[in-house]
Protein backbone atom coordinates (compact mmCIF):
# COMPACT_ATOMS: atom_id res chain seq x y z
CA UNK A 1 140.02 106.83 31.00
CA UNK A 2 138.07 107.65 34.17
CA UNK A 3 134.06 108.43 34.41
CA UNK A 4 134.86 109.14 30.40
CA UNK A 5 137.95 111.13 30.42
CA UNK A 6 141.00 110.61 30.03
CA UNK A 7 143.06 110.56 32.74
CA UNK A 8 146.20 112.90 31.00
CA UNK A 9 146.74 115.86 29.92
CA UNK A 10 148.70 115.11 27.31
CA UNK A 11 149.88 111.57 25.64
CA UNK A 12 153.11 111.60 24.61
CA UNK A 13 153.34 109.65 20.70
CA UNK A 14 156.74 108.95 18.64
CA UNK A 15 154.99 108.32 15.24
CA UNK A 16 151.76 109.05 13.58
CA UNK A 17 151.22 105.86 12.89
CA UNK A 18 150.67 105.43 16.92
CA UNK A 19 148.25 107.92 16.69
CA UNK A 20 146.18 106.08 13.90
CA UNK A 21 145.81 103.22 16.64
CA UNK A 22 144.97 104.97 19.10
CA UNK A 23 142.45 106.39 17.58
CA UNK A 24 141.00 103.66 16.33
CA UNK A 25 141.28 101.94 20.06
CA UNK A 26 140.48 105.48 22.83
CA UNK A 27 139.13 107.78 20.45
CA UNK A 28 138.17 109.94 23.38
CA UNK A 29 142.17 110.26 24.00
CA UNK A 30 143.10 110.69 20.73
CA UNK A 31 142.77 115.44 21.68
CA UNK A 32 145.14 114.64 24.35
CA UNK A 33 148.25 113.24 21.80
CA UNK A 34 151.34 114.66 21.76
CA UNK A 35 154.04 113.69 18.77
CA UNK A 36 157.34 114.14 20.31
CA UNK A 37 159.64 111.94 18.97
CA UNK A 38 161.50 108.79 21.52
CA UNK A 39 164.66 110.60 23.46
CA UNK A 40 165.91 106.87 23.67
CA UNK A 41 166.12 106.17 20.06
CA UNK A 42 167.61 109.69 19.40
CA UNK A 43 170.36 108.91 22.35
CA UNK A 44 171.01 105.52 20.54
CA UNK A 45 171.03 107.65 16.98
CA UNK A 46 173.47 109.95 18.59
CA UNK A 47 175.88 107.18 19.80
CA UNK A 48 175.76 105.10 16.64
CA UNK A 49 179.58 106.62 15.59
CA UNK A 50 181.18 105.19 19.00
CA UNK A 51 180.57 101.70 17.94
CA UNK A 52 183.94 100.85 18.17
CA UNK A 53 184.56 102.29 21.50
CA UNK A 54 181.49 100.64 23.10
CA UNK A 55 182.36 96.64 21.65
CA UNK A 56 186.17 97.89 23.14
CA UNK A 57 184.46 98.70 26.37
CA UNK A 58 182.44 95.23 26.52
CA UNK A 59 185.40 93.15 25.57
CA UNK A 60 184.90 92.83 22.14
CA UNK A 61 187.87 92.07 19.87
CA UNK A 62 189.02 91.85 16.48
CA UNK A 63 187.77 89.21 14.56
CA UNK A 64 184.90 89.04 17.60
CA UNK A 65 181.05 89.39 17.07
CA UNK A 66 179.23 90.43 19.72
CA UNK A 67 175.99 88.31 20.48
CA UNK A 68 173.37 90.28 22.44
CA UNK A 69 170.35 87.92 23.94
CA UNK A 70 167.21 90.19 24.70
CA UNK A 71 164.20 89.26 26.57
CA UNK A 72 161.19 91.51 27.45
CA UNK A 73 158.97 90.61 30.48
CA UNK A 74 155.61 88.23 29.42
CA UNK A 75 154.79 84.65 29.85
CA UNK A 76 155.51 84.54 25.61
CA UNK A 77 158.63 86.46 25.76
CA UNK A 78 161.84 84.55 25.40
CA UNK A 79 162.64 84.37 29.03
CA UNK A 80 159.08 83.68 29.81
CA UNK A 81 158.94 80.95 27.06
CA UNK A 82 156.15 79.13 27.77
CA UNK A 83 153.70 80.70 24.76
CA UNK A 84 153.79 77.62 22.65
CA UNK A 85 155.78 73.96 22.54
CA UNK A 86 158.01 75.20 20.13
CA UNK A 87 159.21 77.95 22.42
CA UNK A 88 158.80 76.03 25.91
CA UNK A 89 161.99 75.57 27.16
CA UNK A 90 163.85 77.26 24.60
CA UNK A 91 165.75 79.36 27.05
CA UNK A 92 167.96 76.85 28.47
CA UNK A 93 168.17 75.46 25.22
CA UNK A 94 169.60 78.65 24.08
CA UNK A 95 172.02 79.16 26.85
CA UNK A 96 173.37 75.77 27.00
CA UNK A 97 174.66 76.21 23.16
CA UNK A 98 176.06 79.87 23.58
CA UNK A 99 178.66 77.96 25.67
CA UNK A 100 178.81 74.40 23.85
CA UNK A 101 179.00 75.89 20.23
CA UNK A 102 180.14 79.12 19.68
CA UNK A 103 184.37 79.47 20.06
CA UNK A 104 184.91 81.34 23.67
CA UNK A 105 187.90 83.65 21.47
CA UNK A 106 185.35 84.27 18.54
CA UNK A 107 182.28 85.19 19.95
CA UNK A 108 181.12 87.18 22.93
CA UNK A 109 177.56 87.15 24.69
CA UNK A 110 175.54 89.61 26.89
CA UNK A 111 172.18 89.29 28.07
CA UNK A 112 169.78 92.29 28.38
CA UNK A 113 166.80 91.86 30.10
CA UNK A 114 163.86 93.75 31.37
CA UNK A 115 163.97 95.34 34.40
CA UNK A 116 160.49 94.07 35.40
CA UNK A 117 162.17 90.76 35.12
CA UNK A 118 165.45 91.62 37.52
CA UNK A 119 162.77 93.69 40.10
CA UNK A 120 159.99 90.79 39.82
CA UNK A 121 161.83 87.83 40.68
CA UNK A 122 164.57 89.22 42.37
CA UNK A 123 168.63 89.86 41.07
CA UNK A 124 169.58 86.47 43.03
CA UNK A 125 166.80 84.53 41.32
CA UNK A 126 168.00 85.57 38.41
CA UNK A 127 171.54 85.58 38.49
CA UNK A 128 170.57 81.71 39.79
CA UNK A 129 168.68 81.11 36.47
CA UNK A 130 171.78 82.68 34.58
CA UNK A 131 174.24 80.59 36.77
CA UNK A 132 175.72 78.27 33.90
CA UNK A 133 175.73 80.52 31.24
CA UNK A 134 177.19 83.52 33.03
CA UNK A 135 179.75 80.77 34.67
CA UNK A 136 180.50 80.21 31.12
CA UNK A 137 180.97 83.72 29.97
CA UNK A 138 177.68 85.14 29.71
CA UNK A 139 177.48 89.09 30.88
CA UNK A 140 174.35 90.22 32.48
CA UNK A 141 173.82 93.98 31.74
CA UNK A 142 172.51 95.19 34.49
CA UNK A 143 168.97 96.71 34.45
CA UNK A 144 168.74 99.99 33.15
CA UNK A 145 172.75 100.06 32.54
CA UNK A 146 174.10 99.86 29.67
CA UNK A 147 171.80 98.11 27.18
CA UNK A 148 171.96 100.96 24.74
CA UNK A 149 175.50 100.32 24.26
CA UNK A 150 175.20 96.96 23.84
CA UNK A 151 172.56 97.02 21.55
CA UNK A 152 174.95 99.42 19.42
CA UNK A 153 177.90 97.11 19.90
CA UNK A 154 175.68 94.29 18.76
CA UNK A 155 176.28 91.93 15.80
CA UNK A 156 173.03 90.22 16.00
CA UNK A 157 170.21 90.23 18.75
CA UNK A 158 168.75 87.38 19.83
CA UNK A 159 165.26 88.76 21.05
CA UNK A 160 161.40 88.59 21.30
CA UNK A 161 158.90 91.21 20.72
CA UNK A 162 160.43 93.60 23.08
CA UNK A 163 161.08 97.67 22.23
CA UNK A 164 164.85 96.34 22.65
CA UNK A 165 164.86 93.87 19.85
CA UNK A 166 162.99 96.60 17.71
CA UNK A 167 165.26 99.50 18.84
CA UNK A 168 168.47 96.92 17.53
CA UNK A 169 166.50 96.21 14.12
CA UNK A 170 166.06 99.63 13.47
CA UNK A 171 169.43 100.58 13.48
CA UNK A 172 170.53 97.84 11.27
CA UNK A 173 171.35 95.00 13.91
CA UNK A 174 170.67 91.18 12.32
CA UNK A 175 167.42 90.15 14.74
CA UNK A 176 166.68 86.37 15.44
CA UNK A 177 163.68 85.52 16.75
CA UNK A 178 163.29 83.52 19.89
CA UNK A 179 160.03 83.90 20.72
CA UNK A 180 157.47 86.09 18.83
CA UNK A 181 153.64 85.19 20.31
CA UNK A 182 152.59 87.73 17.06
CA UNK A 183 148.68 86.61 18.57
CA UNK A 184 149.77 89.10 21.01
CA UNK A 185 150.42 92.16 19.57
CA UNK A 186 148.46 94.39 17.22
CA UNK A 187 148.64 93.38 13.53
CA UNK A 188 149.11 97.28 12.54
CA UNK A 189 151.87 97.79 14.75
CA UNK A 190 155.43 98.06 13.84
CA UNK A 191 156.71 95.28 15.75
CA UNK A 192 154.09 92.77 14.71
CA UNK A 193 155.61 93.77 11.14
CA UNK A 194 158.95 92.78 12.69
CA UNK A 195 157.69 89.83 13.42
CA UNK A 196 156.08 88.77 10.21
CA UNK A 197 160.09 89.23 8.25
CA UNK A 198 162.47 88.69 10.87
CA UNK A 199 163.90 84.83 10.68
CA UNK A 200 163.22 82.58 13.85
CA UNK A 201 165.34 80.82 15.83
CA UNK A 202 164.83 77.11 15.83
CA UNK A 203 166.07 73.63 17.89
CA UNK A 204 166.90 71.86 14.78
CA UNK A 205 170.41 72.32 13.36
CA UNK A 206 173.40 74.09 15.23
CA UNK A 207 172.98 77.82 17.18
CA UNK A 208 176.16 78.96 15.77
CA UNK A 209 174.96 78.13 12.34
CA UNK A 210 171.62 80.25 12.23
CA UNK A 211 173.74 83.54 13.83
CA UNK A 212 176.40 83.06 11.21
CA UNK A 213 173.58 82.88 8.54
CA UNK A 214 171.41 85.84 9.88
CA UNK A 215 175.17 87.73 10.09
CA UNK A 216 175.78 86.47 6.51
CA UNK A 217 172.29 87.43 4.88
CA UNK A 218 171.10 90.38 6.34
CA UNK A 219 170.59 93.43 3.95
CA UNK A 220 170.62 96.63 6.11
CA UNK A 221 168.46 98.47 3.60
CA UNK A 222 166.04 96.91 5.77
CA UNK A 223 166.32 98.81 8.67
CA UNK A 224 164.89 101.85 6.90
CA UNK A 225 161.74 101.26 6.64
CA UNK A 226 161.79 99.95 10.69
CA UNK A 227 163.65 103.52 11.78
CA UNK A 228 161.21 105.40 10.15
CA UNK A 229 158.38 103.78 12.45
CA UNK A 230 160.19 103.95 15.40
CA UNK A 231 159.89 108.30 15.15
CA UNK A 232 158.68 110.91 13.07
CA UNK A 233 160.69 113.89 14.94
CA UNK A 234 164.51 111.66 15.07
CA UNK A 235 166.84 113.65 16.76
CA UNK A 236 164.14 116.36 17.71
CA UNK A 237 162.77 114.91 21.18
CA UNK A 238 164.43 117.26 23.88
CA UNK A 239 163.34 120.06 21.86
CA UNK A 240 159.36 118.87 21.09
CA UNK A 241 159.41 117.45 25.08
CA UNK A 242 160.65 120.77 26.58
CA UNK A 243 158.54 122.48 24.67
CA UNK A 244 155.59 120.58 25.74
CA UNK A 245 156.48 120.24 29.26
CA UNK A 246 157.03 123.65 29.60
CA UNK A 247 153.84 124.81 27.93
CA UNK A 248 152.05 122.29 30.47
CA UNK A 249 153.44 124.37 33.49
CA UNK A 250 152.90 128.10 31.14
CA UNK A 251 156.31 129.13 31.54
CA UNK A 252 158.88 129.95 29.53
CA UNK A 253 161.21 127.90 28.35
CA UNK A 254 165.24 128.48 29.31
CA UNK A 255 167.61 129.95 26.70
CA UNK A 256 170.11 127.35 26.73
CA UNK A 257 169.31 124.59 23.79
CA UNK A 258 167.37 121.27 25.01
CA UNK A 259 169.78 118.74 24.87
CA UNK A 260 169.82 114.58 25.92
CA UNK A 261 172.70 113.39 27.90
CA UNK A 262 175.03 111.19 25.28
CA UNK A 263 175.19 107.42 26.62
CA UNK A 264 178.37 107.10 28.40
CA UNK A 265 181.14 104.77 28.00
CA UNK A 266 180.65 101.53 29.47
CA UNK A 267 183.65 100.09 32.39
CA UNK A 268 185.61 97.57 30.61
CA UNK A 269 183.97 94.28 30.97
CA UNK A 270 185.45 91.22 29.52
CA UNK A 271 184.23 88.02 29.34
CA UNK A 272 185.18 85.73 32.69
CA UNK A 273 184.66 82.45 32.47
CA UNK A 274 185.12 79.81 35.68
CA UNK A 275 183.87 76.99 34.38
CA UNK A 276 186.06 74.73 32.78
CA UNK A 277 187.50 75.19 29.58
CA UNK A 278 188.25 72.70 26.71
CA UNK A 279 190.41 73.90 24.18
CA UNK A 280 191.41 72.44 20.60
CA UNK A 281 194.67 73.58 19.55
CA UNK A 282 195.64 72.66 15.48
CA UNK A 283 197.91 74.29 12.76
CA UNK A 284 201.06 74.21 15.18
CA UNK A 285 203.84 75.41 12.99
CA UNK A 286 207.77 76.18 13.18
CA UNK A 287 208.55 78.30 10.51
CA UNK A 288 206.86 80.76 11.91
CA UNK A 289 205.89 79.24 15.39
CA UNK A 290 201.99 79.35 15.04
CA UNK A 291 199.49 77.51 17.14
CA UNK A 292 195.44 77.68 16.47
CA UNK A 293 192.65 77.34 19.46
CA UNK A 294 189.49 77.11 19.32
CA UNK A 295 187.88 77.29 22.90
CA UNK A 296 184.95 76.19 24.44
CA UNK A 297 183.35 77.26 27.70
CA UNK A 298 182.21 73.31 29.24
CA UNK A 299 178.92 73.24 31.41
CA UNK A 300 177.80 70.00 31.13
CA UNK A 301 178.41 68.08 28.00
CA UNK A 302 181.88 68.44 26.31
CA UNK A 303 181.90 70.56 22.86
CA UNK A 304 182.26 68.17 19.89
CA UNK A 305 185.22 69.16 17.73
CA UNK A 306 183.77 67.81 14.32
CA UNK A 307 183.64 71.68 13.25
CA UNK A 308 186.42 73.41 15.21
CA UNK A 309 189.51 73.88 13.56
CA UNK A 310 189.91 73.63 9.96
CA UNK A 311 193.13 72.87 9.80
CA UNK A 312 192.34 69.82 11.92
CA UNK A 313 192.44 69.34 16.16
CA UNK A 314 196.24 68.44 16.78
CA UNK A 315 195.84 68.01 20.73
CA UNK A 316 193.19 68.88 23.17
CA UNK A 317 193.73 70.20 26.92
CA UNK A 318 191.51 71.38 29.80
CA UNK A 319 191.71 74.96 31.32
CA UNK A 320 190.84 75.80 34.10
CA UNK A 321 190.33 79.17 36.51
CA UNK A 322 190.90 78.81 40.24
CA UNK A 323 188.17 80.48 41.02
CA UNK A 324 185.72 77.72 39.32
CA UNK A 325 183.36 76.20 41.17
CA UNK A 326 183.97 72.87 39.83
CA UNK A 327 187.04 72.18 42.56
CA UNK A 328 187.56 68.78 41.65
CA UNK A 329 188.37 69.78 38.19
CA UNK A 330 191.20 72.29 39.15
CA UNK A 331 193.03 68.64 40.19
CA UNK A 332 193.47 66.89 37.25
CA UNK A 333 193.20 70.44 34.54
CA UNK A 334 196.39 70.84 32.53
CA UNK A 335 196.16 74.55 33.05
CA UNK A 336 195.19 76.28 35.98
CA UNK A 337 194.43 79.83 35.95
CA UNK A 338 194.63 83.09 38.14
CA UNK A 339 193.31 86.41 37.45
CA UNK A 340 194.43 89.22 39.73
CA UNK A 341 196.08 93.00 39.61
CA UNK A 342 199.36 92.88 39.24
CA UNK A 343 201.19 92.82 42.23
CA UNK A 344 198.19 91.73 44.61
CA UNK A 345 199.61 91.71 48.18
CA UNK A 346 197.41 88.46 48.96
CA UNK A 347 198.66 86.55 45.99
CA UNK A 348 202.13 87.82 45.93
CA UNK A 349 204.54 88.11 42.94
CA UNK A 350 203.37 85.91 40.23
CA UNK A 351 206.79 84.25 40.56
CA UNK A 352 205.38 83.19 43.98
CA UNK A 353 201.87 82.55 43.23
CA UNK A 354 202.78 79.98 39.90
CA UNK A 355 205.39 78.07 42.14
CA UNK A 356 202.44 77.85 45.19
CA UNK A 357 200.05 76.83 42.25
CA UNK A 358 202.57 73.70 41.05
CA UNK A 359 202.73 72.82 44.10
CA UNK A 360 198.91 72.75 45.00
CA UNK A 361 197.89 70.99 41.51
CA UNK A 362 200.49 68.55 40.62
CA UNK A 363 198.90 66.91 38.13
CA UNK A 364 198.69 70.45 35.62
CA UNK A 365 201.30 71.16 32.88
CA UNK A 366 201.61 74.67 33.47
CA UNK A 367 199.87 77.45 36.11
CA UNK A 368 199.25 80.68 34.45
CA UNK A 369 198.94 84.24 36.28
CA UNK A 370 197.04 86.78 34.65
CA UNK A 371 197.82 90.60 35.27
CA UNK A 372 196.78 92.70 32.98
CA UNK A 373 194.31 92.29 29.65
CA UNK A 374 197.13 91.83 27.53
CA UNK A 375 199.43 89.21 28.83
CA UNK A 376 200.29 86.74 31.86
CA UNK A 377 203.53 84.85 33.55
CA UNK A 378 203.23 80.91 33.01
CA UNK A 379 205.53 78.66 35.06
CA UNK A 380 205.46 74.85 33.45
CA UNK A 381 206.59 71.62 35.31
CA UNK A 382 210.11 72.17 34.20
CA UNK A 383 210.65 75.40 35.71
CA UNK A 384 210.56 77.72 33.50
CA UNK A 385 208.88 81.29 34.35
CA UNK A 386 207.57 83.25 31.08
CA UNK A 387 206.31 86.33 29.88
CA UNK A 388 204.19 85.70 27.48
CA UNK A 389 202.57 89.73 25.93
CA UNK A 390 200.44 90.31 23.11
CA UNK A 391 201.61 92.87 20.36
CA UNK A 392 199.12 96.26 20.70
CA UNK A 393 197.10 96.42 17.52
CA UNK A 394 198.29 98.90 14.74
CA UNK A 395 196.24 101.65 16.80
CA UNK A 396 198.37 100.87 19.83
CA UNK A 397 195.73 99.97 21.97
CA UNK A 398 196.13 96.39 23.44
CA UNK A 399 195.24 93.13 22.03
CA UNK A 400 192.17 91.80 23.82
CA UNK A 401 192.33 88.34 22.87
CA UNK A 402 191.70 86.78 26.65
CA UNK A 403 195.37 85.82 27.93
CA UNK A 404 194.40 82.82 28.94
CA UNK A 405 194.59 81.80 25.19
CA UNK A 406 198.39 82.62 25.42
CA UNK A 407 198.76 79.84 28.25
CA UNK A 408 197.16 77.18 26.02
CA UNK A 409 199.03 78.21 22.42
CA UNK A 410 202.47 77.85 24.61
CA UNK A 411 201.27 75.08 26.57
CA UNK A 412 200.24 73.20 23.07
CA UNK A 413 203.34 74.12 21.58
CA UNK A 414 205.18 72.20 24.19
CA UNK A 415 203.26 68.83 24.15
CA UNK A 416 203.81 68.40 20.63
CA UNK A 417 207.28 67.65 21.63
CA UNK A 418 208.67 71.24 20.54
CA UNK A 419 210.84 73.27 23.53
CA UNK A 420 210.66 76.67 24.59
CA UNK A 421 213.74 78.18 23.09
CA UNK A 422 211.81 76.80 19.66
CA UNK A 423 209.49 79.42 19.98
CA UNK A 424 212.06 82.09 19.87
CA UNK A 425 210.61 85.57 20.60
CA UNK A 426 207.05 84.87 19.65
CA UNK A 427 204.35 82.98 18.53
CA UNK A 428 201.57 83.44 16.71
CA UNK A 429 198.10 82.48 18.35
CA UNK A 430 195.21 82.03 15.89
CA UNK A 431 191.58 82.12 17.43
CA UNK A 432 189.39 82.24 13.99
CA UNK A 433 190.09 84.21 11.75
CA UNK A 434 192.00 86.75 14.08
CA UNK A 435 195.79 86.51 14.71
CA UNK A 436 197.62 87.38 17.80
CA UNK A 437 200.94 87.89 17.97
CA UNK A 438 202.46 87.20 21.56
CA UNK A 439 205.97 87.66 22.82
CA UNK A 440 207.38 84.95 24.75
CA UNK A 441 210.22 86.20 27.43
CA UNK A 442 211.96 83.95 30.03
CA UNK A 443 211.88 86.02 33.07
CA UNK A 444 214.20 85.92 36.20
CA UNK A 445 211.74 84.98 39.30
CA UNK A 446 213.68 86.87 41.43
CA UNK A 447 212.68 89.68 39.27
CA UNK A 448 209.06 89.32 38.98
């Protein structure tokens, strides 16, 4: 408002319900409402069948879930965190379990934060408060990328009062509260409504156990009520916006329909992690050769393996990328690990870079090279040089079970006193309840 007035011509509303508020709060403003629907929530509407290409796109495999952590921009929000004692601190709380708890092969993690957040303290300041986790697998969306997708991809949100976490609700996405400062908002609002039913994420007990619970309990009958707040005109925006924008400039409208530009299809991104990496390995079997992992991204404390593997924690190695900033771990890991395009002129062959990487870490059982998102070349102490290549999934589109994981199945299979013409063609690498199969292929180095 200004000397009275308000200051637009016309305020742009997605539900009536926003207009009941508003008129209750600037009833001088009220004549200048427009209901026009939210062109965000009908992109997100329209993309809701690519589901499956966007959790492909981010990494996401079978057997994965996808755990997106949301944060709007506020001294109570859950990167802020400093509304209440409960929620001080509860940020690096939250990011030290993602790695320490949840299985590196079972779950995968993205943040999505405001942009006022990356633009008001800087991308380096924040990529510096992200360090650790990111180190240990975390993905930062970037601002105003693809959150959308993510959101879509999502099998539960971890999330304040943000438009974000209400945007994932509404389309049926489990929501756990981080921080909620309902004082904040107004009572009649939608997301204040969120906040009175949505379950909260506590210190006490384990992370992984309140997602899997959330996961396991949520009824998505729910969500109906919450996407009928969020617009009264879904799927109608480009045509109500035109139309008003149009009419605000009296000219006609063009011919051609109104249409929104569909969300596009993320880059692949899987998860990197270059901090060290402690893996279980359990249920190793002959008949037919079987291993189970169960990995864990370590920054900081080392995981405790009370409630890894059911079938009981056999052996236990450390895994290692090169790249890791931890240096003086990459001397005494039992794998170390290199991720490059195949054939990289400045690594060479991996026949060449695995019998360099012996050679630099003497101490490690086996080097690993990976070159594509399917499969790797290990070299062990003995000698050997192997293929090892994951089956494609029914669909034929490759296995995206990190490869990594294929290093430390072969590499446990051979401490437990088996050999490597035991394994015959293949073994098969359990990471929860997912199974990989991998082919295992001696190779000729001169031939690599």
């Amino acid at each position: 408002m200004e000397n009275g007035r308000p200051l637009a011509t016309a305020t742009v509303l997605s539900h009536p319900e926003q207009l009941a508020r508003l008129r209750a709060a600037c009833p001088a403003a009220a004549p200048t409402a427009v209901l026009a629907g939210d062109p965000c929530y009908d992109r997100i509407l329209a993309a809701l069948p690519d589901r499956d290409r966007f959790r492909r796109a981010l990494g996401v495999g079978p057997g994965q879930r996808l755990i997106v952590v949301s944060s709007t921009w506020a001294p109570r929000s859950l990167f802020g965190g400093s509304g209440s004692a409960e929620s001080a601190d509860l940020l690096p709380w939250l990011l030290s379990r993602l790695a320490a708890e949840l299985p590196a092969d079972e779950y995968r993690s993205v943040a999505v934060l405001h942009p006022n957040i990356w633009y008001g303290h800087g991308p380096g300041q924040v990529r510096a408060w992200l360090d650790n986790a990111r180190r240990a697998g975390l993905d930062a969306i970037p601002p105003l990328a693809e959150w959308r997708q993510a959101l879509i991809a999502a099998d539960c949100v971890l999330g304040d009062h943000s438009s974000v976490t209400y945007y994932a609700a509404s389309i049926g996405v489990p929501v756990l509260l981080g921080a909620f400062p309902q004082e904040d908002l107004d009572p009649l609002s939608p997301v204040a409504a969120l906040g009175r039913t949505a379950p909260r994420l506590v210190r006490r007990g384990t992370l992984r156990a309140q997602i899997d619970r959330v996961i396991a309990s949520h009824d998505p009958t729910r969500s109906k009520d919450l996407a009928e707040l969020t617009s009264s005109a879904p799927e109608e925006s480009a045509v109500l916006l035109r139309r008003l924008f149009y009419g605000l400039m009296d000219i006609p409208e063009p011919a051609h329909p109104a249409l929104l530009d569909p969300l596009p299809l993320p880059p692949f991104r899987p998860a990197r992690r270059t901090a060290p990496v402690r893996v279980l390995a359990g249920g190793i079997g002959d008949d037919p050769p079987a291993v189970a992992l169960g990995r864990y991204a370590v920054v900081g404390g080392e995981p405790d393996p009370a409630e890894e593997l059911a079938v009981g924690v056999e052996s236990a190695h450390t895994l290692v990328d090169e790249e890791t900033r931890d240096t003086g771990r990459l001397r005494v890991a039992d794998i170390v690990v290199r991720r490059a395009p195949e054939d990289d002129p400045r690594l060479g062959p991996p026949a060449a870079w695995t019998a360099e990487a012996l050679d630099r870490y003497p101490f490690c059982g086996l080097v690993a090279y990976v070159d594509g998102p399917d499969r790797c070349v290990v070299r062990t102490r003995e000698g050997d040089l192997v293929r090892l290549s994951a089956a494609p999934a029914p669909d034929g589109r490759p296995d995206l079970c990190d490869p990594a994981a294929y290093a430390s199945a072969l590499h446990a299979w051979l401490t437990s006193g088996r050999d490597l013409a035991a394994a015959g063609a293949g073994i098969s690498i359990r990471t929860g309840s997912t199974a990989h199969r991998v082919r295992v292929e001696v190779v000729d180095p001169a031939a690599s």
